[in-house]
C-alpha atoms as a PDB file:
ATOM      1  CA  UNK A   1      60.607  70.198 106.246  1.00  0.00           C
ATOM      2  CA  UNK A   2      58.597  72.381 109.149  1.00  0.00           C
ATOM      3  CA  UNK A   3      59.186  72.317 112.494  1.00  0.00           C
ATOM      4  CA  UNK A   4      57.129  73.350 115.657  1.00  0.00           C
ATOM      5  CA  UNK A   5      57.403  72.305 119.077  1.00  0.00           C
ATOM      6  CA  UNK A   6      60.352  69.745 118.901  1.00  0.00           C
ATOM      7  CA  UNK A   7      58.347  68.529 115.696  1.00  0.00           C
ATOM      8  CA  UNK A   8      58.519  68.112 112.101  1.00  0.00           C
ATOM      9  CA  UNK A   9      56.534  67.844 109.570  1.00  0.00           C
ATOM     10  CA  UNK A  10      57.468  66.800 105.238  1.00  0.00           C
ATOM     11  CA  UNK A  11      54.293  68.364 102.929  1.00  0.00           C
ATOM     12  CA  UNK A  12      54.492  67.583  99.314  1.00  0.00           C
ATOM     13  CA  UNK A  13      52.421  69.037  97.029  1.00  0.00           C
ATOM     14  CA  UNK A  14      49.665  66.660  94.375  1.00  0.00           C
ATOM     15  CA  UNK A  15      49.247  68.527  91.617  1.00  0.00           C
ATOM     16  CA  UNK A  16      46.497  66.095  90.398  1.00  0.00           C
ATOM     17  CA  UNK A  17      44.512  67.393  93.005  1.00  0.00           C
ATOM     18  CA  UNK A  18      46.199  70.584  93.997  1.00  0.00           C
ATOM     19  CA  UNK A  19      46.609  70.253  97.594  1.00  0.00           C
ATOM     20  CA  UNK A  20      49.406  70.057 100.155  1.00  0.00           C
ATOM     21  CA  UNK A  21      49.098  67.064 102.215  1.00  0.00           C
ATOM     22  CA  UNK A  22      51.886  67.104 105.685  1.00  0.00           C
ATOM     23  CA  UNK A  23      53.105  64.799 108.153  1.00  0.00           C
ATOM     24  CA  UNK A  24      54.431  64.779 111.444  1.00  0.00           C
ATOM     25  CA  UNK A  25      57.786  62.901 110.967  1.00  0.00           C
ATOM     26  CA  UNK A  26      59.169  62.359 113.996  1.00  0.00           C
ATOM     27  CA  UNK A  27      56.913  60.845 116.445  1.00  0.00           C
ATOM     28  CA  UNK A  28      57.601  57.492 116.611  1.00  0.00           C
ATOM     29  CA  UNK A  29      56.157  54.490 114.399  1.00  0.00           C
ATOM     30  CA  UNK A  30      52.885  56.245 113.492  1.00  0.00           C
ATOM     31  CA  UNK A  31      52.474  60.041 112.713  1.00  0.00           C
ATOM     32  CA  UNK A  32      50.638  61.302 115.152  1.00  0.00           C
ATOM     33  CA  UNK A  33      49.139  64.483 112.705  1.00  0.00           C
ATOM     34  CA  UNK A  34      48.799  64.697 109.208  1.00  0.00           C
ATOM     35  CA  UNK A  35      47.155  67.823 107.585  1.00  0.00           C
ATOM     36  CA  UNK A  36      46.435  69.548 104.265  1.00  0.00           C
ATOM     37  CA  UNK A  37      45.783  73.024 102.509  1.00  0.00           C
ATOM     38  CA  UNK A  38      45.666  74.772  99.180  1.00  0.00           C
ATOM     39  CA  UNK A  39      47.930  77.458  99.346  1.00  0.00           C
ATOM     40  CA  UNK A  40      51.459  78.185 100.419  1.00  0.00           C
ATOM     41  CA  UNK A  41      51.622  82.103 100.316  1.00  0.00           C
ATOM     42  CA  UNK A  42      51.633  82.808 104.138  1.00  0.00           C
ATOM     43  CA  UNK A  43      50.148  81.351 107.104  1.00  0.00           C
ATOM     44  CA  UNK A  44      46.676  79.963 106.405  1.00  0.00           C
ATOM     45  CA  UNK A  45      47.149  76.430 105.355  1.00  0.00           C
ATOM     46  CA  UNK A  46      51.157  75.797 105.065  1.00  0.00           C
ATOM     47  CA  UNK A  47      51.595  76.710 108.849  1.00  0.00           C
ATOM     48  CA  UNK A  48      48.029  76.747 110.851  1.00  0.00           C
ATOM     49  CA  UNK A  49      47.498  73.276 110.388  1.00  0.00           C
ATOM     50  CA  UNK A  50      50.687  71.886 111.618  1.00  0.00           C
ATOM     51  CA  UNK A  51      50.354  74.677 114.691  1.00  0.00           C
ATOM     52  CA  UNK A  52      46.683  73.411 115.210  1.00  0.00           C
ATOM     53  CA  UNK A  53      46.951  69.760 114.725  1.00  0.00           C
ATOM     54  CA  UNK A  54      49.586  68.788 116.730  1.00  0.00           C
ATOM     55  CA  UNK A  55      48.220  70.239 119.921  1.00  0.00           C
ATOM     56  CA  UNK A  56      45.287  68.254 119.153  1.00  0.00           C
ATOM     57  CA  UNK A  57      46.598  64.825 119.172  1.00  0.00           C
ATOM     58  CA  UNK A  58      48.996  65.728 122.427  1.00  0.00           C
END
């Protein structure tokens, strides 16, 4: 579980394709972000795309 600005997000990892894919979890009836990256060794795809995404869709 990830959390920014009051939200969070569960990211599971498919191996078959060998991506992580996130959610936003807690905004009501329909996620209002999802996201996905290759890599979870700092910043670039684990934590930009929540930070990015949910401004977005705000």
């Amino acid at each position: 579980m990830m959390k920014y600005k009051g939200y969070a997000a569960e990211i599971e990892f498919d191996d078959s394709v060998g991506r992580l894919h996130g959610r936003v979890v807690n905004s009501g009836a329909y996620p209002i972000a999802t996201f996905e990256g290759t890599d979870v060794e700092g910043d670039p795809t684990r934590v930009s795309p929540l930070h990015r995404r949910v401004p977005q869709v705000l």
